[in-house]
C-alpha atoms as a PDB file:
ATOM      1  CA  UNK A   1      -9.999  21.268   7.209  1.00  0.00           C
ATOM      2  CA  UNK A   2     -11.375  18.819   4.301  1.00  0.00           C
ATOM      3  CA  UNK A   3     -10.236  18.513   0.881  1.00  0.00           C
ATOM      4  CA  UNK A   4     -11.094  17.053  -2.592  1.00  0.00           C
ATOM      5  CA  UNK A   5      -9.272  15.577  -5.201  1.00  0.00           C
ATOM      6  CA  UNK A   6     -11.371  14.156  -8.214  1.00  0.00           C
ATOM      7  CA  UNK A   7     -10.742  10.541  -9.638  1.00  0.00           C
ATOM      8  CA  UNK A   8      -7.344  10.183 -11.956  1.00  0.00           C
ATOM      9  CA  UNK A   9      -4.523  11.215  -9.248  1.00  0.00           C
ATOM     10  CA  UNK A  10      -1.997   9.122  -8.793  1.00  0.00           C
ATOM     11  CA  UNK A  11      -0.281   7.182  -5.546  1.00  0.00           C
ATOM     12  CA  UNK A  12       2.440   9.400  -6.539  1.00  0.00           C
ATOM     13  CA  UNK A  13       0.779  12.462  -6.165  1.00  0.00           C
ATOM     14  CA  UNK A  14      -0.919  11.515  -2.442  1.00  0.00           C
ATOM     15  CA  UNK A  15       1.645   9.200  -1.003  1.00  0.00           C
ATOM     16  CA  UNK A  16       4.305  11.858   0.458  1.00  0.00           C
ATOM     17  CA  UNK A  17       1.388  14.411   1.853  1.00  0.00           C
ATOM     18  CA  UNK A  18      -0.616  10.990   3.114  1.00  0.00           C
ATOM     19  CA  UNK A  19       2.222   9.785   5.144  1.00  0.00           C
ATOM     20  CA  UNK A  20       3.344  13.608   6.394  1.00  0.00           C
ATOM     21  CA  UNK A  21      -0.195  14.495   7.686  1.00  0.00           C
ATOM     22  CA  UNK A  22      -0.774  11.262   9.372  1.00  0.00           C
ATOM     23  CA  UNK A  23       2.386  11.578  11.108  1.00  0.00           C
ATOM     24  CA  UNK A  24       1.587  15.176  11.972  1.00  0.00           C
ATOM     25  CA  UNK A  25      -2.145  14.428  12.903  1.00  0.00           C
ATOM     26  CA  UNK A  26      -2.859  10.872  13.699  1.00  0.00           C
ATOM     27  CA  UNK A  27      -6.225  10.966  13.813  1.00  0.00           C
ATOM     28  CA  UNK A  28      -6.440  13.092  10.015  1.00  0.00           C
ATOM     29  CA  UNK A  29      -8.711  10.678   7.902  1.00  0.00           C
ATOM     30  CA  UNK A  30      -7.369  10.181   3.962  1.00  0.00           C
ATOM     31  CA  UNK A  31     -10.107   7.974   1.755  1.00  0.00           C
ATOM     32  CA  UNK A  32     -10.809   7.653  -1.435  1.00  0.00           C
ATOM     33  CA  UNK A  33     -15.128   9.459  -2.498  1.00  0.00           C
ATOM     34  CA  UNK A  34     -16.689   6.451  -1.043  1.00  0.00           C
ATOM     35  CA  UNK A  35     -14.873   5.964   2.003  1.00  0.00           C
ATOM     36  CA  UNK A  36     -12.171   3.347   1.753  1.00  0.00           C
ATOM     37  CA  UNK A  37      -8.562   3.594   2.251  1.00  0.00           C
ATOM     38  CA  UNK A  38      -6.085   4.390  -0.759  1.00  0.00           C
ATOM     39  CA  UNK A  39      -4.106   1.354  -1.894  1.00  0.00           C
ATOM     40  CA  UNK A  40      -0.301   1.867  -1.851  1.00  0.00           C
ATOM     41  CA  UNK A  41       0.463  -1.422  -3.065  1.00  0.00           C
ATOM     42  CA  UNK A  42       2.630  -0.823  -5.676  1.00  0.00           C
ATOM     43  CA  UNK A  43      -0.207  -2.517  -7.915  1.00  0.00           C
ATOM     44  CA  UNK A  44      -2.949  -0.033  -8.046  1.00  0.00           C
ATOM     45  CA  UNK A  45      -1.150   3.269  -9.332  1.00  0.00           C
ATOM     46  CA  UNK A  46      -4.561   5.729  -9.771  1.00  0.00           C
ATOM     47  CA  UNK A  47      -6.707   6.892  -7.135  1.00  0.00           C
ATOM     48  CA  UNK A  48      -9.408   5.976  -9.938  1.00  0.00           C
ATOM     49  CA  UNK A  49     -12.280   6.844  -6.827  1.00  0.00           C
ATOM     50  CA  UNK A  50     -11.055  10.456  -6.087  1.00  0.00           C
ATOM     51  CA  UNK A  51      -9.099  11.657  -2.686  1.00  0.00           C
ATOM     52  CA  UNK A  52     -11.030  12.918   0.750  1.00  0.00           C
ATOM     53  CA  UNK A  53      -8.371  14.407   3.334  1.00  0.00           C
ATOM     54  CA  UNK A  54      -9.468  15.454   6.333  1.00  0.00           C
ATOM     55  CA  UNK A  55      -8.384  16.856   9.719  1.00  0.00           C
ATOM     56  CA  UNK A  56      -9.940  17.992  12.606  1.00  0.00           C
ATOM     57  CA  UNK A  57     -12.596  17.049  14.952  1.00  0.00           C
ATOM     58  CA  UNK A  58     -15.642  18.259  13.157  1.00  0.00           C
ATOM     59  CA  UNK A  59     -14.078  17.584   9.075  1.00  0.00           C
ATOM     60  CA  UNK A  60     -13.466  14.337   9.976  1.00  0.00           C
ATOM     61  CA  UNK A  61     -17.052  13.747  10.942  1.00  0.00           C
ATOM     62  CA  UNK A  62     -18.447  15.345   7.846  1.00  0.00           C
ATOM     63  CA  UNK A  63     -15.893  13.417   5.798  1.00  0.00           C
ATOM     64  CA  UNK A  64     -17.477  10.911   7.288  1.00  0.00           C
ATOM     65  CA  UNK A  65     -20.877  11.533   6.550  1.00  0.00           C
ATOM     66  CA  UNK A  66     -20.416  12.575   3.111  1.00  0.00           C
ATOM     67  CA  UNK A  67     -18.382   9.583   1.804  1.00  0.00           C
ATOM     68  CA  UNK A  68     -21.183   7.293   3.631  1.00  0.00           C
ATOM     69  CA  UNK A  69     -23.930   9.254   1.294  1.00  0.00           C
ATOM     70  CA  UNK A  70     -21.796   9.250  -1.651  1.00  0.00           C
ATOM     71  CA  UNK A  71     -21.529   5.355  -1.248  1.00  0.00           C
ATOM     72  CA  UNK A  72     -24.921   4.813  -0.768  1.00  0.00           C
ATOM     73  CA  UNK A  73     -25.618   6.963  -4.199  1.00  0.00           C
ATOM     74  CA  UNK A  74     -26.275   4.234  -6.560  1.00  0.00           C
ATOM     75  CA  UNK A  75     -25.756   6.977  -9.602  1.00  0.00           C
ATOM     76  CA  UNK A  76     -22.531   8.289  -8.204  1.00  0.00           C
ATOM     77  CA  UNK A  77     -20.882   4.690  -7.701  1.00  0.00           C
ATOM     78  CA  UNK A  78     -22.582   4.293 -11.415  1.00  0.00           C
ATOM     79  CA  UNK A  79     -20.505   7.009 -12.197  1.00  0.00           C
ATOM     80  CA  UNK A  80     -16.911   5.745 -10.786  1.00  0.00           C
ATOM     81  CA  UNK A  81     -17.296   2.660 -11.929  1.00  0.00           C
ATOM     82  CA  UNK A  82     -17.816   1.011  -8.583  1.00  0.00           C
ATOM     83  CA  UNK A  83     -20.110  -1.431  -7.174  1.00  0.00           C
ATOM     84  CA  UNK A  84     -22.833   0.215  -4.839  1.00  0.00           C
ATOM     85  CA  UNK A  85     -21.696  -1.212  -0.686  1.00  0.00           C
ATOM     86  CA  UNK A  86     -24.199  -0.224   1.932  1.00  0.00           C
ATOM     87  CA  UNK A  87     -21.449  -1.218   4.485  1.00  0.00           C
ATOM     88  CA  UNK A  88     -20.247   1.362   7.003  1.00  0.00           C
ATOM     89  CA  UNK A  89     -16.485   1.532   5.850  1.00  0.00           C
ATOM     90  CA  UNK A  90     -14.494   4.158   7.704  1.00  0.00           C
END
């Protein structure tokens, strides 16, 4: 399965289901739109680029594939506020 949260949640709100499906599935895959990790440094308290969770074989490929276009959209990273990276990242 593969789920969306737009940007303005908090590390609050993601923390406690991060760390419970990662410790139920291992291999589950939690970014932020564009692909990179969520920060839980204390520090950075809003997920200010959205939440991707996904689990699964085939939605962690097309979480994948979908953060990779959405970071190569120059309009969407426009959008968030975020400088465009052409770098593979997950």
């Amino acid at each position: 399965s593969i789920s969306l949260a737009p940007p303005g949640s908090s590390s609050w709100d993601t923390a406690g289901p991060t760390a419970l499906l990662l410790a139920a599935d291992p291999n589950a895959v939690v970014t932020d739109l564009i692909g990179r990790p969520l920060v839980y440094d204390g520090e950075h308290l809003s997920n200010d680029c959205g939440v991707v969770v996904s689990a699964g074989h085939m939605a962690t490929r097309i979480h994948r594939e979908m953060c990779e276009k959405l970071r190569r959209d120059e309009v969407f990273c426009e959008a968030l506020g975020v400088v465009r990276c052409d770098a593979e990242i997950i």
